[in-house]
PDB file of N, CA and C in Angstrom:
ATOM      1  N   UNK A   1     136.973 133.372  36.351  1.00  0.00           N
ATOM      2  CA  UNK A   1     136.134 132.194  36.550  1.00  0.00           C
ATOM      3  C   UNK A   1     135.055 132.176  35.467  1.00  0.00           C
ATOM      4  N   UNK A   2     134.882 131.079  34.618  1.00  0.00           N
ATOM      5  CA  UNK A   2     134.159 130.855  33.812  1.00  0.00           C
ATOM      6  C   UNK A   2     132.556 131.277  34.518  1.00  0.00           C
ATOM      7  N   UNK A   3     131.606 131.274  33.469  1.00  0.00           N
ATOM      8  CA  UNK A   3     129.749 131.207  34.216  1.00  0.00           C
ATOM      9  C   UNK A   3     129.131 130.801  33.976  1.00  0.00           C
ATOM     10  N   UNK A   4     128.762 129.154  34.329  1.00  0.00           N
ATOM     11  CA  UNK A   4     127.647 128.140  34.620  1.00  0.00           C
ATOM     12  C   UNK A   4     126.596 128.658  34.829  1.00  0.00           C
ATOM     13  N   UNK A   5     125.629 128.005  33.815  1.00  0.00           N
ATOM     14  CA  UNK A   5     124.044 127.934  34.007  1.00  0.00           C
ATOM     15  C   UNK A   5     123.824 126.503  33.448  1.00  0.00           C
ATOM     16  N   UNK A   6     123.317 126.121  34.873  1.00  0.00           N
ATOM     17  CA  UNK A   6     122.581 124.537  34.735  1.00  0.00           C
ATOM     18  C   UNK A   6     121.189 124.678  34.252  1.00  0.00           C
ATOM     19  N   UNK A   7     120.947 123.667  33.130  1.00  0.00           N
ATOM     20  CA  UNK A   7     119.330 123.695  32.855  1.00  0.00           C
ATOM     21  C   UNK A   7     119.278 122.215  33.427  1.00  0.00           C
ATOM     22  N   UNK A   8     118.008 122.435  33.397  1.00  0.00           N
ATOM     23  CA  UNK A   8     116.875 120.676  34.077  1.00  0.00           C
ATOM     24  C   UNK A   8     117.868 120.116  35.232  1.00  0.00           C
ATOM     25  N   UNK A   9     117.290 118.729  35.563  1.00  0.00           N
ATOM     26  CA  UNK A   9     118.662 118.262  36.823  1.00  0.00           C
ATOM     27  C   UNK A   9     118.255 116.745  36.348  1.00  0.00           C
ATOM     28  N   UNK A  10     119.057 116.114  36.720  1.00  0.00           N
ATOM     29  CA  UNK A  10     119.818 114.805  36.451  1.00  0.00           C
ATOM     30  C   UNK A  10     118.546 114.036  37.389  1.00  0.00           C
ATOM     31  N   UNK A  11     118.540 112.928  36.659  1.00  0.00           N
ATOM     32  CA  UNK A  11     117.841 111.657  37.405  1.00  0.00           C
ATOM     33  C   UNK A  11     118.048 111.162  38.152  1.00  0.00           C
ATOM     34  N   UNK A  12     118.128 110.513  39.290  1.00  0.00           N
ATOM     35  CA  UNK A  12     118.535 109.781  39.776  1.00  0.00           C
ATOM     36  C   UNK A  12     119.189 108.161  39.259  1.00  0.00           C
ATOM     37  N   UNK A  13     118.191 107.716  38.386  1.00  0.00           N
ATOM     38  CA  UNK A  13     118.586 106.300  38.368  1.00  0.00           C
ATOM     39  C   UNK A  13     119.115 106.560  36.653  1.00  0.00           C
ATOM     40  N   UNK A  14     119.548 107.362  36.093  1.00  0.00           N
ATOM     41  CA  UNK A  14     120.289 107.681  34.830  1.00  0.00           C
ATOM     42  C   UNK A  14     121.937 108.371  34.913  1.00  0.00           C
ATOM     43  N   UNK A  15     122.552 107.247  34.081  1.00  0.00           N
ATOM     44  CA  UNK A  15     124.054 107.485  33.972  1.00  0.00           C
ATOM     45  C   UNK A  15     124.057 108.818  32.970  1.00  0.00           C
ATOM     46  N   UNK A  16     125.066 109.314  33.222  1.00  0.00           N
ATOM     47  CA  UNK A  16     125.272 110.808  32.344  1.00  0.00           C
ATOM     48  C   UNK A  16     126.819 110.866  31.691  1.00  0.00           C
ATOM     49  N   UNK A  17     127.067 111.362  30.681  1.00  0.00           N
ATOM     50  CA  UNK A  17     128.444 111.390  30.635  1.00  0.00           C
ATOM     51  C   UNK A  17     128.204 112.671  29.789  1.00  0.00           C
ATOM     52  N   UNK A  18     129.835 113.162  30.421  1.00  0.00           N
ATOM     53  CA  UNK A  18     129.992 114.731  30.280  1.00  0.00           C
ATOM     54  C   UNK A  18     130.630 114.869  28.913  1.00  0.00           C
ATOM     55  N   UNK A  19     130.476 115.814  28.221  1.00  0.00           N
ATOM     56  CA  UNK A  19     131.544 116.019  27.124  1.00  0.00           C
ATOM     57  C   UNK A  19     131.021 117.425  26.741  1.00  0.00           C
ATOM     58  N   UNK A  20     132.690 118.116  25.641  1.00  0.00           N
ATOM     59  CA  UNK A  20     132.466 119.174  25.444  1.00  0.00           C
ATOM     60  C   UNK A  20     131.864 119.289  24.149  1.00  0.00           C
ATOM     61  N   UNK A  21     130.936 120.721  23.878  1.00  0.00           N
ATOM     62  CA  UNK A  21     130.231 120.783  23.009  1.00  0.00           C
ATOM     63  C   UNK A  21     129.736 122.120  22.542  1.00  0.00           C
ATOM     64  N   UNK A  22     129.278 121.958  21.044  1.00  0.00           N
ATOM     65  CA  UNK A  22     129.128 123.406  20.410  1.00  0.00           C
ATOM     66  C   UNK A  22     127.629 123.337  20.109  1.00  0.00           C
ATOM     67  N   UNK A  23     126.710 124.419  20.347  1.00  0.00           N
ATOM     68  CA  UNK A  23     125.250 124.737  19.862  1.00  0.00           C
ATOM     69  C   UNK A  23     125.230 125.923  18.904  1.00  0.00           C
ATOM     70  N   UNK A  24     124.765 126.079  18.169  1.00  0.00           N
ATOM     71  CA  UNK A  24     124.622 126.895  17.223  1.00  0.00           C
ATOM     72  C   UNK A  24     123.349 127.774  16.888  1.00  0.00           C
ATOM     73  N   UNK A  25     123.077 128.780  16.643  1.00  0.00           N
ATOM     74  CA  UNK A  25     121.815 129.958  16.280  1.00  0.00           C
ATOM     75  C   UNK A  25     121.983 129.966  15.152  1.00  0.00           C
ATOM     76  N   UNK A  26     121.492 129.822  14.898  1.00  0.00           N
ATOM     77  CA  UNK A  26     120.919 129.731  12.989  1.00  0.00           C
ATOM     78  C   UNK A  26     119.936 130.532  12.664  1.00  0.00           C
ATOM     79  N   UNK A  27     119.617 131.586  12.254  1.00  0.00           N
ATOM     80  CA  UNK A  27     118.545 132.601  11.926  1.00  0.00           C
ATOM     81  C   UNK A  27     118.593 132.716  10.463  1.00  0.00           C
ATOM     82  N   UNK A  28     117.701 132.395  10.062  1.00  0.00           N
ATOM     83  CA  UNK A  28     117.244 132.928   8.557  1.00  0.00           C
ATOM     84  C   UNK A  28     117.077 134.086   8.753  1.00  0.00           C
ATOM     85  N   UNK A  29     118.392 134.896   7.141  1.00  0.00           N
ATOM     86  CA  UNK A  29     118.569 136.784   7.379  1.00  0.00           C
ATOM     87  C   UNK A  29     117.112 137.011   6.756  1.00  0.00           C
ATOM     88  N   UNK A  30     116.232 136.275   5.788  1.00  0.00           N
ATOM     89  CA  UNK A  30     114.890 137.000   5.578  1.00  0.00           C
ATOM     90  C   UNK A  30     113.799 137.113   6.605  1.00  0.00           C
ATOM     91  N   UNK A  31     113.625 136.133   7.240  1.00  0.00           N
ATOM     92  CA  UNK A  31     112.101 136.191   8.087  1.00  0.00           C
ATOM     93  C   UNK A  31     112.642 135.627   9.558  1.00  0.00           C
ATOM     94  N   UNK A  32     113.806 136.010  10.073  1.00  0.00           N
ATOM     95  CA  UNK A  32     114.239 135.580  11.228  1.00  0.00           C
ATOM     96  C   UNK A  32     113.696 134.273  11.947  1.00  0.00           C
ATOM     97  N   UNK A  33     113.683 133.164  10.938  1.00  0.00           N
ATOM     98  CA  UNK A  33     113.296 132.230  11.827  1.00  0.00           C
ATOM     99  C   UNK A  33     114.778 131.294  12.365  1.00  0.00           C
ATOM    100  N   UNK A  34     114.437 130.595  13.456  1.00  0.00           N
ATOM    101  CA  UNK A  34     115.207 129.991  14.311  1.00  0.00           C
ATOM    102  C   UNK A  34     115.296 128.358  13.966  1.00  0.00           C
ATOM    103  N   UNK A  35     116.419 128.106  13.656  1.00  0.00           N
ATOM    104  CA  UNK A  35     116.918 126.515  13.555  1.00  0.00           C
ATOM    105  C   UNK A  35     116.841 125.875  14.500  1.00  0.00           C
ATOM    106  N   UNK A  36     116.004 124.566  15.233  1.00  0.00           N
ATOM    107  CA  UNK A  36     115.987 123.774  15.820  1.00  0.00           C
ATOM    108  C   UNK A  36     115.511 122.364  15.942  1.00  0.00           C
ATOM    109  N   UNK A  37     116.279 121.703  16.259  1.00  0.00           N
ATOM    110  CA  UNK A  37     116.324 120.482  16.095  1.00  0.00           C
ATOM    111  C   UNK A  37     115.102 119.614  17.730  1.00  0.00           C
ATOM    112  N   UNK A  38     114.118 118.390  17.256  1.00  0.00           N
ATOM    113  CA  UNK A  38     113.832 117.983  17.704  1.00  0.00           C
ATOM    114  C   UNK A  38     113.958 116.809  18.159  1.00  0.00           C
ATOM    115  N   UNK A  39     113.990 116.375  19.396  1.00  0.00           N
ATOM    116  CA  UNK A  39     114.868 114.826  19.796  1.00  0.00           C
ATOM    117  C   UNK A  39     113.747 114.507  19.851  1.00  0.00           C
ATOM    118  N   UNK A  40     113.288 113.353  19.282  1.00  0.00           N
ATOM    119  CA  UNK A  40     112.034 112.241  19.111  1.00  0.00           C
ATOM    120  C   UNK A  40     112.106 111.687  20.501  1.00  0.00           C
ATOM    121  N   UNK A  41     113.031 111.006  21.202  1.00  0.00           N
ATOM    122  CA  UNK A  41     113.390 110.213  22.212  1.00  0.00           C
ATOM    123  C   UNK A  41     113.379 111.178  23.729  1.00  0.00           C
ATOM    124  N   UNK A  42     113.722 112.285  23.133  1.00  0.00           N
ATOM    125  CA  UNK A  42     113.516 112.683  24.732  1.00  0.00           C
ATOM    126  C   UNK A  42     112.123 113.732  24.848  1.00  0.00           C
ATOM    127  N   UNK A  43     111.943 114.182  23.420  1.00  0.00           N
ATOM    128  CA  UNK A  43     110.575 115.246  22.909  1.00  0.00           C
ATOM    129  C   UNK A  43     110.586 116.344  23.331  1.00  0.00           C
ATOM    130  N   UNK A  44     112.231 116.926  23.087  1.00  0.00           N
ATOM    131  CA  UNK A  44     112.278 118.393  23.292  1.00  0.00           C
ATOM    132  C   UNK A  44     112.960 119.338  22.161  1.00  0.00           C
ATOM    133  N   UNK A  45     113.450 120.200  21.948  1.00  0.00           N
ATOM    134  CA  UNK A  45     114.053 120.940  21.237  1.00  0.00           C
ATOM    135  C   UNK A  45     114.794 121.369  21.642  1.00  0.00           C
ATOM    136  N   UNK A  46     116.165 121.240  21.034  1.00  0.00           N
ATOM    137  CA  UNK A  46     117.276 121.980  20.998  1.00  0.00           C
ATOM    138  C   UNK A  46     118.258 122.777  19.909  1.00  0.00           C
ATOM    139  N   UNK A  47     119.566 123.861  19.957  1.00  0.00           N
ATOM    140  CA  UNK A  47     119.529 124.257  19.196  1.00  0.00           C
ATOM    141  C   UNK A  47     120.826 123.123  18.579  1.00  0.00           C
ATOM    142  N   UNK A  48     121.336 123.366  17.303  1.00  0.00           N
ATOM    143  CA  UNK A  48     121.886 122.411  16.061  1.00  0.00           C
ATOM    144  C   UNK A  48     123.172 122.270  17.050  1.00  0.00           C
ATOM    145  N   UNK A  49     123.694 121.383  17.271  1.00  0.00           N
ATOM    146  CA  UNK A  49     125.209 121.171  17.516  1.00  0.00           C
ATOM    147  C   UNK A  49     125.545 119.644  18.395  1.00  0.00           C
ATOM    148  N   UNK A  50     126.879 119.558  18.736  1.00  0.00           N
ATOM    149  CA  UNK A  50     127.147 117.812  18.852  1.00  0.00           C
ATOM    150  C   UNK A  50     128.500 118.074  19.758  1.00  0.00           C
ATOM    151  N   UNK A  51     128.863 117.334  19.409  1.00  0.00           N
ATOM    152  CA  UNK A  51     130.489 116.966  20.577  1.00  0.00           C
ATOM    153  C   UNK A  51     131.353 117.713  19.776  1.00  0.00           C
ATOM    154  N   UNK A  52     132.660 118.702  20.283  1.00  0.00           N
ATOM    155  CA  UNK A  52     133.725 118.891  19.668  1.00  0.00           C
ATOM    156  C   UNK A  52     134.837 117.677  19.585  1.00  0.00           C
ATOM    157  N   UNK A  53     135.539 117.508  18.604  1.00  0.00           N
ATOM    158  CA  UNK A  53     136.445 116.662  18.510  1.00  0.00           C
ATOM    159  C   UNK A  53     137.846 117.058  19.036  1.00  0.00           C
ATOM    160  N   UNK A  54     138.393 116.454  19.389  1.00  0.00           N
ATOM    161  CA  UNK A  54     139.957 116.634  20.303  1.00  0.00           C
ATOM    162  C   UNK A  54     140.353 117.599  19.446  1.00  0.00           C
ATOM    163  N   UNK A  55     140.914 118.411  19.932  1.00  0.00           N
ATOM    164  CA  UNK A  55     141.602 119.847  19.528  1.00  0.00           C
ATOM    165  C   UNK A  55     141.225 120.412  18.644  1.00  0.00           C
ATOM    166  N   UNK A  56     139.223 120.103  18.350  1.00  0.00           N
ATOM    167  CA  UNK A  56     138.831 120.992  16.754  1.00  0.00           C
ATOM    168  C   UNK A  56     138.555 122.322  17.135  1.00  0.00           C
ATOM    169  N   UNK A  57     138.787 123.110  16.720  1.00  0.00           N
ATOM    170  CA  UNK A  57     138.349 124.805  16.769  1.00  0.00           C
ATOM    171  C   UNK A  57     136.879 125.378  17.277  1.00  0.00           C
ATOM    172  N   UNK A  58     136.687 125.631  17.700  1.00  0.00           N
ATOM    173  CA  UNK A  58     135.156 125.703  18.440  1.00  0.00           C
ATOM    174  C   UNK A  58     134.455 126.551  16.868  1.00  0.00           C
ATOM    175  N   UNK A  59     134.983 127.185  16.324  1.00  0.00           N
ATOM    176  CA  UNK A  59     133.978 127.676  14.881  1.00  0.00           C
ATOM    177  C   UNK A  59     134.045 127.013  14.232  1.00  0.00           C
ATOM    178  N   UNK A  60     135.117 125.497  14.049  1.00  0.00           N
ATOM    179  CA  UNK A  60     135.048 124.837  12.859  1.00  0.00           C
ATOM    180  C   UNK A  60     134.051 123.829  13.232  1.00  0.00           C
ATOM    181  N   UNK A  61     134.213 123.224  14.634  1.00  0.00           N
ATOM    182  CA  UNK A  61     133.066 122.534  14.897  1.00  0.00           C
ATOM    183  C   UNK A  61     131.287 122.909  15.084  1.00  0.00           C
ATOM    184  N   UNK A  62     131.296 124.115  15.110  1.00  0.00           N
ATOM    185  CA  UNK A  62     130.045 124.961  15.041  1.00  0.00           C
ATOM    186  C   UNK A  62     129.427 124.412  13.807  1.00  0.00           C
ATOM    187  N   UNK A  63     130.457 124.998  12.564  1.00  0.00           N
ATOM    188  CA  UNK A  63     130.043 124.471  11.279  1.00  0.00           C
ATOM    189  C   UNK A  63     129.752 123.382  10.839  1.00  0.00           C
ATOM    190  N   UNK A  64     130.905 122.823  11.316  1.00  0.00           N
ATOM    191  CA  UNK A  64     130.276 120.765  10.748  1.00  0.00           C
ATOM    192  C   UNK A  64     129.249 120.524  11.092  1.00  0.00           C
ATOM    193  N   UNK A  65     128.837 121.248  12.722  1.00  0.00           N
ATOM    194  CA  UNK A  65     127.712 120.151  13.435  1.00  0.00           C
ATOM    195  C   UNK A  65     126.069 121.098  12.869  1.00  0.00           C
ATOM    196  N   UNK A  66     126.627 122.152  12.647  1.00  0.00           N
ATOM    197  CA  UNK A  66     125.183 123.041  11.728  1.00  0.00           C
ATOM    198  C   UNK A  66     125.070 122.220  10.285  1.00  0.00           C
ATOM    199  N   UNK A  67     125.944 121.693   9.794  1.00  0.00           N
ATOM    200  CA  UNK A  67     126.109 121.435   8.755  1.00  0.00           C
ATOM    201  C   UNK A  67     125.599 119.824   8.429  1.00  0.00           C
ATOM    202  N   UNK A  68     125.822 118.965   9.739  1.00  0.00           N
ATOM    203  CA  UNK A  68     125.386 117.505   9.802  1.00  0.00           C
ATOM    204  C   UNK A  68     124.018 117.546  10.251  1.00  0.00           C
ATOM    205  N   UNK A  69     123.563 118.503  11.225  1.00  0.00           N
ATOM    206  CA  UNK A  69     122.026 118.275  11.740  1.00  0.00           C
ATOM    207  C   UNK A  69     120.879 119.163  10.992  1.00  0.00           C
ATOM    208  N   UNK A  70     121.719 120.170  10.153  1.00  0.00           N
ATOM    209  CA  UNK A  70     120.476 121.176   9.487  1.00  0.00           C
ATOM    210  C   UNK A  70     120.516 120.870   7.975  1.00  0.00           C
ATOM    211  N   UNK A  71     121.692 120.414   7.539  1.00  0.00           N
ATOM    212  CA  UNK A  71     121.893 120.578   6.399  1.00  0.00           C
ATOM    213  C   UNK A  71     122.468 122.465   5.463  1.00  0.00           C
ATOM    214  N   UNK A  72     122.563 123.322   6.584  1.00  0.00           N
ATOM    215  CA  UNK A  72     122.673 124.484   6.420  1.00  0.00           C
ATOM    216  C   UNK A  72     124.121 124.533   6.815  1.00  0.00           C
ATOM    217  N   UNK A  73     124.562 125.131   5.505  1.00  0.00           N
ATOM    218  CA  UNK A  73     125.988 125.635   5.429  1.00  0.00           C
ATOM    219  C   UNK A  73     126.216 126.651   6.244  1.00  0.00           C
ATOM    220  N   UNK A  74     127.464 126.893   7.507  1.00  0.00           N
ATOM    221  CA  UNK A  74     127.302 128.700   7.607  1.00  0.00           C
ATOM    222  C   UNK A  74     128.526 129.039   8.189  1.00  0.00           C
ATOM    223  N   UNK A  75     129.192 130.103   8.252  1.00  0.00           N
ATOM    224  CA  UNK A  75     130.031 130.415   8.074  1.00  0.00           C
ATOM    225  C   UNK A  75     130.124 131.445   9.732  1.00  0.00           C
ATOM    226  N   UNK A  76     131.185 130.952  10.640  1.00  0.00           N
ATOM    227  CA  UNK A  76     131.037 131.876  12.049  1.00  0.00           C
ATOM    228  C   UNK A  76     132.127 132.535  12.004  1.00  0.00           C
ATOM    229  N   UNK A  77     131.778 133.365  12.370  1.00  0.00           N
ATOM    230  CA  UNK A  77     132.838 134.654  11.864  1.00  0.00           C
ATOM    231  C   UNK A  77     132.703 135.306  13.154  1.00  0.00           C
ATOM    232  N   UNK A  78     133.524 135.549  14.647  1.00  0.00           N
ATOM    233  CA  UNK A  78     133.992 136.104  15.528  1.00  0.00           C
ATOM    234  C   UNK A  78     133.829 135.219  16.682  1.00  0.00           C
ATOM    235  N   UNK A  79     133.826 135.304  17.793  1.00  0.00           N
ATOM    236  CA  UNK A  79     134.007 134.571  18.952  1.00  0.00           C
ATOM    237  C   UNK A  79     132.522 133.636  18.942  1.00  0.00           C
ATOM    238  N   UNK A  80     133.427 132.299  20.299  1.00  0.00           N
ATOM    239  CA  UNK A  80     132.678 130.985  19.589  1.00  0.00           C
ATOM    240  C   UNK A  80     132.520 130.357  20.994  1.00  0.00           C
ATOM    241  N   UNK A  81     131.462 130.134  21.431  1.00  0.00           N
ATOM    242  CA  UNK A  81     131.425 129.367  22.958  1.00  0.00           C
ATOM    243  C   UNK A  81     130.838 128.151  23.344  1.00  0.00           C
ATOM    244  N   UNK A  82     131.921 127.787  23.771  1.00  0.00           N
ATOM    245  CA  UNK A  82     131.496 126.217  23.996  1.00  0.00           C
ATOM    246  C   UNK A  82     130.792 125.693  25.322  1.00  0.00           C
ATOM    247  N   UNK A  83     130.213 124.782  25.276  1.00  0.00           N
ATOM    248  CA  UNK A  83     129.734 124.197  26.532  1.00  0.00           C
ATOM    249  C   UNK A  83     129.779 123.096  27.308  1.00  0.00           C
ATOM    250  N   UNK A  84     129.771 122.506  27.816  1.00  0.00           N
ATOM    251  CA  UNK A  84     129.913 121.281  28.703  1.00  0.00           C
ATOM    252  C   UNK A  84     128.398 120.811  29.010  1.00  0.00           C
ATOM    253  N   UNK A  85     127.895 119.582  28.406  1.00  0.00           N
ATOM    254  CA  UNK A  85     126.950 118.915  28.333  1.00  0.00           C
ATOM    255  C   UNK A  85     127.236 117.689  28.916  1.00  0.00           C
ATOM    256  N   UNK A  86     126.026 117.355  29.625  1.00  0.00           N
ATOM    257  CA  UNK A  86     125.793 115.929  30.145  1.00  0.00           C
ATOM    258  C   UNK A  86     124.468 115.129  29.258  1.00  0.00           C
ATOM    259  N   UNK A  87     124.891 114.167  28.633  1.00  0.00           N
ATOM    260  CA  UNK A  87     124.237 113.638  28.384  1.00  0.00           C
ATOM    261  C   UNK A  87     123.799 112.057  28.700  1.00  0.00           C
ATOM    262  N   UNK A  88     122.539 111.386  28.551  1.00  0.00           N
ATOM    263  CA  UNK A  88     122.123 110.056  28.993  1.00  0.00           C
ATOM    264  C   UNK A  88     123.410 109.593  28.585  1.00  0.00           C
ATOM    265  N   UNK A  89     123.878 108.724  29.325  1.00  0.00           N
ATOM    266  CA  UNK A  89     124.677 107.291  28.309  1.00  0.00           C
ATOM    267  C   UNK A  89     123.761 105.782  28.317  1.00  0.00           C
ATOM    268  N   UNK A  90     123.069 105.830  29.839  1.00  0.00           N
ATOM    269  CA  UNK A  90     122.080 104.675  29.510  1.00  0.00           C
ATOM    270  C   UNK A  90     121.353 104.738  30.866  1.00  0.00           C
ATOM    271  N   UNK A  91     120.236 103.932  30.987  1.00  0.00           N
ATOM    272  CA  UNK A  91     118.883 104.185  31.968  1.00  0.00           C
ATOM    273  C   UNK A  91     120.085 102.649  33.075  1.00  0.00           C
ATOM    274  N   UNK A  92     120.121 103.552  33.965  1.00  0.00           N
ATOM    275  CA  UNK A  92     120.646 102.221  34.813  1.00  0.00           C
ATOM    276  C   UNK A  92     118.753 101.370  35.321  1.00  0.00           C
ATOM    277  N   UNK A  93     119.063 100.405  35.357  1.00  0.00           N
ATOM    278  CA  UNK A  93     117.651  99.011  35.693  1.00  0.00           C
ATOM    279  C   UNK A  93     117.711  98.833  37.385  1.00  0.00           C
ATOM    280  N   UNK A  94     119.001  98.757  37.733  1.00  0.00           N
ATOM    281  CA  UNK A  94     119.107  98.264  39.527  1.00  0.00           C
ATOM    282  C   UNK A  94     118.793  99.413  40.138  1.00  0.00           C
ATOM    283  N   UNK A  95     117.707  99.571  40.979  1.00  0.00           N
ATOM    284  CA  UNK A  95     117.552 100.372  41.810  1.00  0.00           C
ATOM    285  C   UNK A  95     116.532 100.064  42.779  1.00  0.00           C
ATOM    286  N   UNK A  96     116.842 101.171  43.691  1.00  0.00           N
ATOM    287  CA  UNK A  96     115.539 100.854  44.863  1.00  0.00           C
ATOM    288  C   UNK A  96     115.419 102.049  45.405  1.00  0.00           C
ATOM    289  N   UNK A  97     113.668 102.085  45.248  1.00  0.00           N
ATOM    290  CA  UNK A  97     112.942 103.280  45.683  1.00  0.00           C
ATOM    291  C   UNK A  97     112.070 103.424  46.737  1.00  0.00           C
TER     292      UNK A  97
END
């Protein structure tokens, strides 16, 4: 059996859609600093990565998506783990509270 860890919890009045996905650690080998990306829209930080594409390799997609959000080339070399993300798709308006 795979092992889930949920972060934050879902809104109520927000649609979510699931998809699979790669995050990436990026450490600079001189001064160990950490690659992360900031979402303007939601005003948090996360680490570099995006959706895998239908049957892409979980290290090849590691790379593209380090490669589209950091601009940092890098090269993953041994086992590669993917995740299952929910993300907004849109603020539903009808509701009652």
């Amino acid at each position: 059996m795979p092992l889930s860890k949920v972060l934050g919890s879902k809104q109520v009045h927000i649609a979510y859609t699931a998809r699979q996905a790669i995050r990436t650690i990026i450490l600079h080998a001189d001064n160990f600093k950490l690659a992360l990306i900031f979402v303007q829209k939601g005003q948090y930080y996360k680490l570099p990565g995006g959706g895998i594409e239908l049957d892409e390799h979980h290290g090849l997609a590691a790379e593209r998506e380090a490669l589209e959000e950091t601009g940092c080339k890098v090269k993953i070399e041994g086992a590669c783990l993917a995740t299952s993300d929910l993300f907004r798709a849109f603020q539903l308006l009808d509701h009652d509270d």
